[in-house]
Protein backbone atom coordinates (compact mmCIF):
# COMPACT_ATOMS: atom_id res chain seq x y z
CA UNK A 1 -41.37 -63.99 11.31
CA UNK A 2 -39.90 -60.22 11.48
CA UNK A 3 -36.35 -59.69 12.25
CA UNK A 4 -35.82 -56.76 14.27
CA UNK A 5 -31.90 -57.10 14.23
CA UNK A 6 -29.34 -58.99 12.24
CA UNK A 7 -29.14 -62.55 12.67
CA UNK A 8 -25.20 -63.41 14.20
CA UNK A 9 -23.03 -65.70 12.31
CA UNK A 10 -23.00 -68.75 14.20
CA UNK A 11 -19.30 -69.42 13.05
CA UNK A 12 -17.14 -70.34 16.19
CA UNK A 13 -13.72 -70.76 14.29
CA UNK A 14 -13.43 -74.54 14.10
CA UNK A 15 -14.22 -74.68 10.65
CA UNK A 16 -13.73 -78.44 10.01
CA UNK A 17 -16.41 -80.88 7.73
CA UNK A 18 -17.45 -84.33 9.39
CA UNK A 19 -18.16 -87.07 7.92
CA UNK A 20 -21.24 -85.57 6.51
CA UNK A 21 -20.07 -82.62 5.62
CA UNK A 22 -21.26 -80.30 8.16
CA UNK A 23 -18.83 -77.80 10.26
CA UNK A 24 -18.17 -79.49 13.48
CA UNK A 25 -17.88 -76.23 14.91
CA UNK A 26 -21.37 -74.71 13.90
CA UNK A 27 -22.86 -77.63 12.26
CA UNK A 28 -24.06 -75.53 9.06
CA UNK A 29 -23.25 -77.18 5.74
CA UNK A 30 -20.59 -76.11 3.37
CA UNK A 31 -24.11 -74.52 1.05
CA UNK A 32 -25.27 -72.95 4.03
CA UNK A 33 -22.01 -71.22 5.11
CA UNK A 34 -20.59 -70.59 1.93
CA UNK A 35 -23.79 -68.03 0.86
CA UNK A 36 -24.71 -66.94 4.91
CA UNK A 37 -24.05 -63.28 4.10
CA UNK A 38 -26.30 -63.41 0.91
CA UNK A 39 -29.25 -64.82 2.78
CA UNK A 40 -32.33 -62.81 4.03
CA UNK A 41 -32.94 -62.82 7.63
CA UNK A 42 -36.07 -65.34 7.62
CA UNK A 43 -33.30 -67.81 5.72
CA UNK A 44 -30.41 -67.58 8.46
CA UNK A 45 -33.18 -68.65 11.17
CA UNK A 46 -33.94 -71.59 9.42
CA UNK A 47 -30.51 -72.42 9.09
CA UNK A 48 -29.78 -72.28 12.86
CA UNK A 49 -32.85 -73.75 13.71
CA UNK A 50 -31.58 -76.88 11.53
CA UNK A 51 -28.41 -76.48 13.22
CA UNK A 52 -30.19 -76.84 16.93
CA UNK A 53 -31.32 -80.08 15.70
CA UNK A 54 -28.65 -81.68 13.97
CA UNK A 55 -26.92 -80.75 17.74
CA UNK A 56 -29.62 -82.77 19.36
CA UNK A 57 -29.17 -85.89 16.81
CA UNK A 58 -25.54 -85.91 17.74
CA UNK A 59 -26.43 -85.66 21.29
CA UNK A 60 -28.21 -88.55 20.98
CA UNK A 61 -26.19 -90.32 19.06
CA UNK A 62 -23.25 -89.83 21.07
CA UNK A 63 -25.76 -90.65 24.42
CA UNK A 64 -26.79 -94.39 22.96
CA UNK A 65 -23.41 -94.78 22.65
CA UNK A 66 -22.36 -94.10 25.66
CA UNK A 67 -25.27 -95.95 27.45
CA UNK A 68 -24.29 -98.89 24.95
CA UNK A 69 -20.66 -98.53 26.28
CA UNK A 70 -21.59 -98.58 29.88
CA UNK A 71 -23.52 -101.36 29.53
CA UNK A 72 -21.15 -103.75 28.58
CA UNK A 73 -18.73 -102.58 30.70
């Protein structure tokens, strides 16, 4: 993959570890944001793209709850 222009740092300024240690704000582990501005391009893609999925887990997550929720209610 060719990166044409410089891959934005996903930081929003929440900057607070869950319980499994990944920023609840952009969901990047402590690793990932501690070296961002060392990585190459190809490397910071990867990371978001992990990112975009551990958002969907926790969507999930926090869905089956929900649905578990309501249906007890």
């Amino acid at each position: 993959m060719s990166v044409l222009f410089p891959v934005p740092n996903p930081c929003i300024g929440v900057c607070q570890s869950n319980a499994k240690g990944y920023c609840m704000g952009c969901l990047r582990s402590r690793v990932e944001r501690q070296k961002w501005n060392d990585l190459m391009p190809a490397e910071k893609m990867r990371i978001l793209d992990l990112c975009a999925l551990r958002k969907e887990k926790i969507a999930a997550i926090i869905k089956a709850q929900q649905e578990q929720h309501a249906s007890k209610g």
